[in-house]
C-alpha atoms as a PDB file:
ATOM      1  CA  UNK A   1    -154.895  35.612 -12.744  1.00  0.00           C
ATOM      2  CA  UNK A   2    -157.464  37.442 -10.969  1.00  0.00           C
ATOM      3  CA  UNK A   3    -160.354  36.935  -8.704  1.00  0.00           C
ATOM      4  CA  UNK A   4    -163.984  35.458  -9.727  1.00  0.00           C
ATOM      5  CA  UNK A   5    -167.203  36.753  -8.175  1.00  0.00           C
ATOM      6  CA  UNK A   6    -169.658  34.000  -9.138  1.00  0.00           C
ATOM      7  CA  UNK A   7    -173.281  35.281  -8.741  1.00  0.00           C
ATOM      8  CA  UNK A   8    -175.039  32.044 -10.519  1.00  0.00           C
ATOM      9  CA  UNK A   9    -173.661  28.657 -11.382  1.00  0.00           C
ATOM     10  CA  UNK A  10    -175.245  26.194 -12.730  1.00  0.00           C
ATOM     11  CA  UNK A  11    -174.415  22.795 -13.793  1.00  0.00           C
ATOM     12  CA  UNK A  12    -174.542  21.115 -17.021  1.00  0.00           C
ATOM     13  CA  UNK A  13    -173.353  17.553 -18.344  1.00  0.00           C
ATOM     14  CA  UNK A  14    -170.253  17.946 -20.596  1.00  0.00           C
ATOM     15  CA  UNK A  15    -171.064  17.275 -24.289  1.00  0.00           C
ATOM     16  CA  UNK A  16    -167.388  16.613 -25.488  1.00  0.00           C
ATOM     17  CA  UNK A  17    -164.460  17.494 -24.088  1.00  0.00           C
ATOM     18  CA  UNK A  18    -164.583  21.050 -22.129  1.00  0.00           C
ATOM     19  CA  UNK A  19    -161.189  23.324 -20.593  1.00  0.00           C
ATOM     20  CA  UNK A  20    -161.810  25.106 -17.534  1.00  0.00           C
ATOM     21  CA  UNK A  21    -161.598  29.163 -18.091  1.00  0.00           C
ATOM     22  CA  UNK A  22    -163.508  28.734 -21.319  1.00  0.00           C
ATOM     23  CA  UNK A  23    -167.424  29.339 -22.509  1.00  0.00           C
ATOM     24  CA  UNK A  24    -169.526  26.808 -22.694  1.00  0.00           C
ATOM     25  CA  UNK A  25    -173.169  26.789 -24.926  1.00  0.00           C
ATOM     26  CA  UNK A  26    -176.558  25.909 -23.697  1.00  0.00           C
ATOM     27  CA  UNK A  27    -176.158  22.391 -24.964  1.00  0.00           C
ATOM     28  CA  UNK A  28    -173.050  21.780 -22.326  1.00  0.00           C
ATOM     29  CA  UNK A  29    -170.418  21.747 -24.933  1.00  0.00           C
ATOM     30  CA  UNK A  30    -167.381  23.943 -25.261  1.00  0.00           C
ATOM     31  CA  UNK A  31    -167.995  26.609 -27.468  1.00  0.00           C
ATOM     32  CA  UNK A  32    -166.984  26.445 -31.261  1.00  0.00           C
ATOM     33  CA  UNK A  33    -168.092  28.764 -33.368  1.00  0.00           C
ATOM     34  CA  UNK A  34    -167.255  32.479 -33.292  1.00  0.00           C
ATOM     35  CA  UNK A  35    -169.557  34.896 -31.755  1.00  0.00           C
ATOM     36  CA  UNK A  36    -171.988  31.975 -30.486  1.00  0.00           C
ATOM     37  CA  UNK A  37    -174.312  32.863 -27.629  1.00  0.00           C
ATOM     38  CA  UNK A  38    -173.097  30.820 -24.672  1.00  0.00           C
ATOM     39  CA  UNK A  39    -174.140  30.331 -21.195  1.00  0.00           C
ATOM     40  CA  UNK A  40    -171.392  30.833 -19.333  1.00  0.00           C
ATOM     41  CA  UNK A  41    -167.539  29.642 -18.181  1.00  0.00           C
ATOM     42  CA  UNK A  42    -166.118  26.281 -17.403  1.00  0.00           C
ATOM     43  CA  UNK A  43    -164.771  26.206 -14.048  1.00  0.00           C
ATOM     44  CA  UNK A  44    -162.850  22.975 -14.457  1.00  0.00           C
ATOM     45  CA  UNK A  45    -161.864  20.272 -17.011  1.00  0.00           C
ATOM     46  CA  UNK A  46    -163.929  17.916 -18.532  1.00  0.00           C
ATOM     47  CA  UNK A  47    -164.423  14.627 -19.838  1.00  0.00           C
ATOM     48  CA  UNK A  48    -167.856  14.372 -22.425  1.00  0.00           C
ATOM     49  CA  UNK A  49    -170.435  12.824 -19.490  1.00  0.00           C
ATOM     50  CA  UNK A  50    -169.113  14.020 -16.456  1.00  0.00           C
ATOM     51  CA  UNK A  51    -171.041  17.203 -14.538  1.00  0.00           C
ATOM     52  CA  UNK A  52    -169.487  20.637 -15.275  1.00  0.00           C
ATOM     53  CA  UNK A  53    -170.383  23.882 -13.025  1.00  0.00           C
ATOM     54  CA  UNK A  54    -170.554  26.948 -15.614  1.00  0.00           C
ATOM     55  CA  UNK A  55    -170.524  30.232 -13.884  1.00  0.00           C
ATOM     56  CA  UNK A  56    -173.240  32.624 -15.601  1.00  0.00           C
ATOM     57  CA  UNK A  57    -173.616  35.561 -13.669  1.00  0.00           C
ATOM     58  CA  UNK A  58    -171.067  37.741 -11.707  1.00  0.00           C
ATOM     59  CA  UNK A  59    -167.533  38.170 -12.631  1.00  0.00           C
ATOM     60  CA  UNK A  60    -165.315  35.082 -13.841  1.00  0.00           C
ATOM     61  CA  UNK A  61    -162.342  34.245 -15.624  1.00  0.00           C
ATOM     62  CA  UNK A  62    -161.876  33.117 -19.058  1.00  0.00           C
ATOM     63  CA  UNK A  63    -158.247  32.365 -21.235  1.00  0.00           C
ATOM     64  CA  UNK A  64    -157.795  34.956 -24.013  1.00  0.00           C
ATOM     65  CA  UNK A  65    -157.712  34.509 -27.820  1.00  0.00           C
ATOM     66  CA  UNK A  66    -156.485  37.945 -28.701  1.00  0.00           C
ATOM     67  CA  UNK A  67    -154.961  41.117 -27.349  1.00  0.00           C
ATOM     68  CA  UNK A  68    -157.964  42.605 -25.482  1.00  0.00           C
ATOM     69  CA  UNK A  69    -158.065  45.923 -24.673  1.00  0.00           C
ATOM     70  CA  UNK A  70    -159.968  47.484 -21.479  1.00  0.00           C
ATOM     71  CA  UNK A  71    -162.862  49.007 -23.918  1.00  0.00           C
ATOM     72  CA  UNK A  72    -163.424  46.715 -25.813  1.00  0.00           C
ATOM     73  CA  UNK A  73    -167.176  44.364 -25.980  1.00  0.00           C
ATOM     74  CA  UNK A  74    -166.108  40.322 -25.600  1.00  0.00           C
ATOM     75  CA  UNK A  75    -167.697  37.452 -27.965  1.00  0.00           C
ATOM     76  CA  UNK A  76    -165.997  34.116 -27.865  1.00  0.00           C
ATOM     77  CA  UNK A  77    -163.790  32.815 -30.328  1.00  0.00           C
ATOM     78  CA  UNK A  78    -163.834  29.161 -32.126  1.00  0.00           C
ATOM     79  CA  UNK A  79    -162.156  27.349 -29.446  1.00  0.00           C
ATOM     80  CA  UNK A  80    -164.189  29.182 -26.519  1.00  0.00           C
ATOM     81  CA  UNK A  81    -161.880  31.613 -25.927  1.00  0.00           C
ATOM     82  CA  UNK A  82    -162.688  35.899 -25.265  1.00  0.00           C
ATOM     83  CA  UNK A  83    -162.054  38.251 -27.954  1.00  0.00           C
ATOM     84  CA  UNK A  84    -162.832  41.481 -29.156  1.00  0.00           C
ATOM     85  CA  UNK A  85    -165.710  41.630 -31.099  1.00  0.00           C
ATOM     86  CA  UNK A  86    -165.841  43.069 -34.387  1.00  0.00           C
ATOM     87  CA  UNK A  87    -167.205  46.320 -33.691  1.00  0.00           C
ATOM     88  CA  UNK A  88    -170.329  48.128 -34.485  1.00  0.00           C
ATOM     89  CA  UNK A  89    -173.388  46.574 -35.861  1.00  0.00           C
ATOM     90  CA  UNK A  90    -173.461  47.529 -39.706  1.00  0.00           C
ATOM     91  CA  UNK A  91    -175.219  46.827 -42.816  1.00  0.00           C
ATOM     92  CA  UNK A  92    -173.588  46.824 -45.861  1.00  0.00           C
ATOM     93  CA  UNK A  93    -174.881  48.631 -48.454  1.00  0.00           C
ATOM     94  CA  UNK A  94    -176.658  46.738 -51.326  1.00  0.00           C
ATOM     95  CA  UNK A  95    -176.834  43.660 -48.377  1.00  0.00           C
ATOM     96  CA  UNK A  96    -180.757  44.415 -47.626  1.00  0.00           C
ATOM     97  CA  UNK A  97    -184.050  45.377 -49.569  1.00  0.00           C
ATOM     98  CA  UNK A  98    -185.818  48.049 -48.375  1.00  0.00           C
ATOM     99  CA  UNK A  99    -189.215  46.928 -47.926  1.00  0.00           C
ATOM    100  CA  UNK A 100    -191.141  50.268 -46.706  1.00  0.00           C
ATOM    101  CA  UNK A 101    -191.224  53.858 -47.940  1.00  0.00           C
ATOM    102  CA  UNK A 102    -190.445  54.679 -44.802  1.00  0.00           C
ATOM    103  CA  UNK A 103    -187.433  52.548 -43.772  1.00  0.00           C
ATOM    104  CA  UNK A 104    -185.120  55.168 -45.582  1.00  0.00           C
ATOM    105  CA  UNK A 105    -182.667  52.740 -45.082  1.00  0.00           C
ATOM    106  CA  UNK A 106    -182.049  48.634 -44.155  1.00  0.00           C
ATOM    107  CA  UNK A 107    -184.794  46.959 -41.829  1.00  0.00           C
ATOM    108  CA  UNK A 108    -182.989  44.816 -38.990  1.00  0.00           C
ATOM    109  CA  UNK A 109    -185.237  41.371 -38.257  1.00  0.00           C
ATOM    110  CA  UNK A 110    -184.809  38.613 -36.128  1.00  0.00           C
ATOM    111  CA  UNK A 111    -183.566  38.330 -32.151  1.00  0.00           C
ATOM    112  CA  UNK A 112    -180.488  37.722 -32.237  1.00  0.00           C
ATOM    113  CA  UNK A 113    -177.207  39.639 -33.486  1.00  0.00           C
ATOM    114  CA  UNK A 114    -174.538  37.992 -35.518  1.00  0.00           C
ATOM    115  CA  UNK A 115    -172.278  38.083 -32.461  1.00  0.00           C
ATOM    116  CA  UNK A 116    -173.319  37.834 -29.165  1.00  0.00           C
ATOM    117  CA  UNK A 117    -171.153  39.740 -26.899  1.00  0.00           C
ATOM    118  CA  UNK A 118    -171.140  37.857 -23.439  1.00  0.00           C
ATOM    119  CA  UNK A 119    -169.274  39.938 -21.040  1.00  0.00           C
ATOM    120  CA  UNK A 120    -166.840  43.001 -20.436  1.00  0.00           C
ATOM    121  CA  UNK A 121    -163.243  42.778 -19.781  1.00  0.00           C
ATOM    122  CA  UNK A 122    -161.907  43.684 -16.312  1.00  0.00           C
ATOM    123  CA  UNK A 123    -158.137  43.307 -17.121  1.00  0.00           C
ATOM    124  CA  UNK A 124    -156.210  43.685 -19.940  1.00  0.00           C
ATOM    125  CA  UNK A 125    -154.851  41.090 -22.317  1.00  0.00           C
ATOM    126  CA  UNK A 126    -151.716  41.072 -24.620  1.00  0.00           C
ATOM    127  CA  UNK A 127    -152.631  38.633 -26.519  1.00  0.00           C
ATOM    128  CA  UNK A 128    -153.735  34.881 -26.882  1.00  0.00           C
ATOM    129  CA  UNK A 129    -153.836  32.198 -23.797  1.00  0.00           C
ATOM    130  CA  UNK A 130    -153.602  35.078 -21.193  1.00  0.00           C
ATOM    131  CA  UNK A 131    -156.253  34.999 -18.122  1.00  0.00           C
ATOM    132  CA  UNK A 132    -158.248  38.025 -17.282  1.00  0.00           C
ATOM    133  CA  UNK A 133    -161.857  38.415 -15.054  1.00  0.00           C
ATOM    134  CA  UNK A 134    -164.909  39.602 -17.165  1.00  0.00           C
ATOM    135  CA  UNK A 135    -167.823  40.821 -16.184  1.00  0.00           C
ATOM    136  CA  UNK A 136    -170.458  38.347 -17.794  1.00  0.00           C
ATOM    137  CA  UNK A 137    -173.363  39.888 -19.587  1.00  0.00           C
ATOM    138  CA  UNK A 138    -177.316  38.787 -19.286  1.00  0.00           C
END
């Protein structure tokens, strides 16, 4: 396990249960859902109630839920673990209506994207329940 530059923590009350060296959302609960936006990392255990400091800025390290490779973008998986994201934003043909003459093409609305990538690897992974630093994302 590496180093962890923390530039901003801030502390949150644990909604739930929460493992150190995963994200945690807004709302102070580990994360759950793929590709969430969170706020930052856990850096300690846990119990639903007690305070919880979250690093959000700087470097910090998070457990692996994949092989992660030194290129690739990070989301967070459904147990608030890093993992590749799926790639390139896309719209599938058919999967939008055109709705100007001059869209030639899909029309992309709303603020947020379907996954939001949170940080950039540091280290390399080979696979599931590693530790590696990332570079966290604002």
């Amino acid at each position: 396990m590496s180093q962890r530059i923390t530039l901003l923590a801030l502390t949150f009350t644990a909604s739930g249960l929460v493992s150190r060296h995963r994200a945690i959302g807004f709302d102070g609960a580990q994360a759950t859902v793929q590709g969430q936006r969170v706020a930052g990392v856990a850096h300690f255990d846990a119990a639903d109630g007690d305070d919880l400091t979250v690093g959000c800025a700087g470097t910090e390290i998070i457990e692996t839920g994949a092989a992660i490779a030194i290129t690739d973008t990070l989301i967070i998986d459904a147990e608030g673990r890093a993992i590749p994201s799926s790639g390139e934003l896309s719209v599938d043909a058919g999967g939008t209506a055109v709705t100007s003459t001059a869209a030639d093409g899909a029309i992309l609305s709303g603020g947020d994207m379907p996954e939001y990538v949170f940080a950039d690897p540091l280290e390399t992974a080979d696979g599931a329940g590693e530790f590696i630093e990332v570079l966290l994302r604002r």
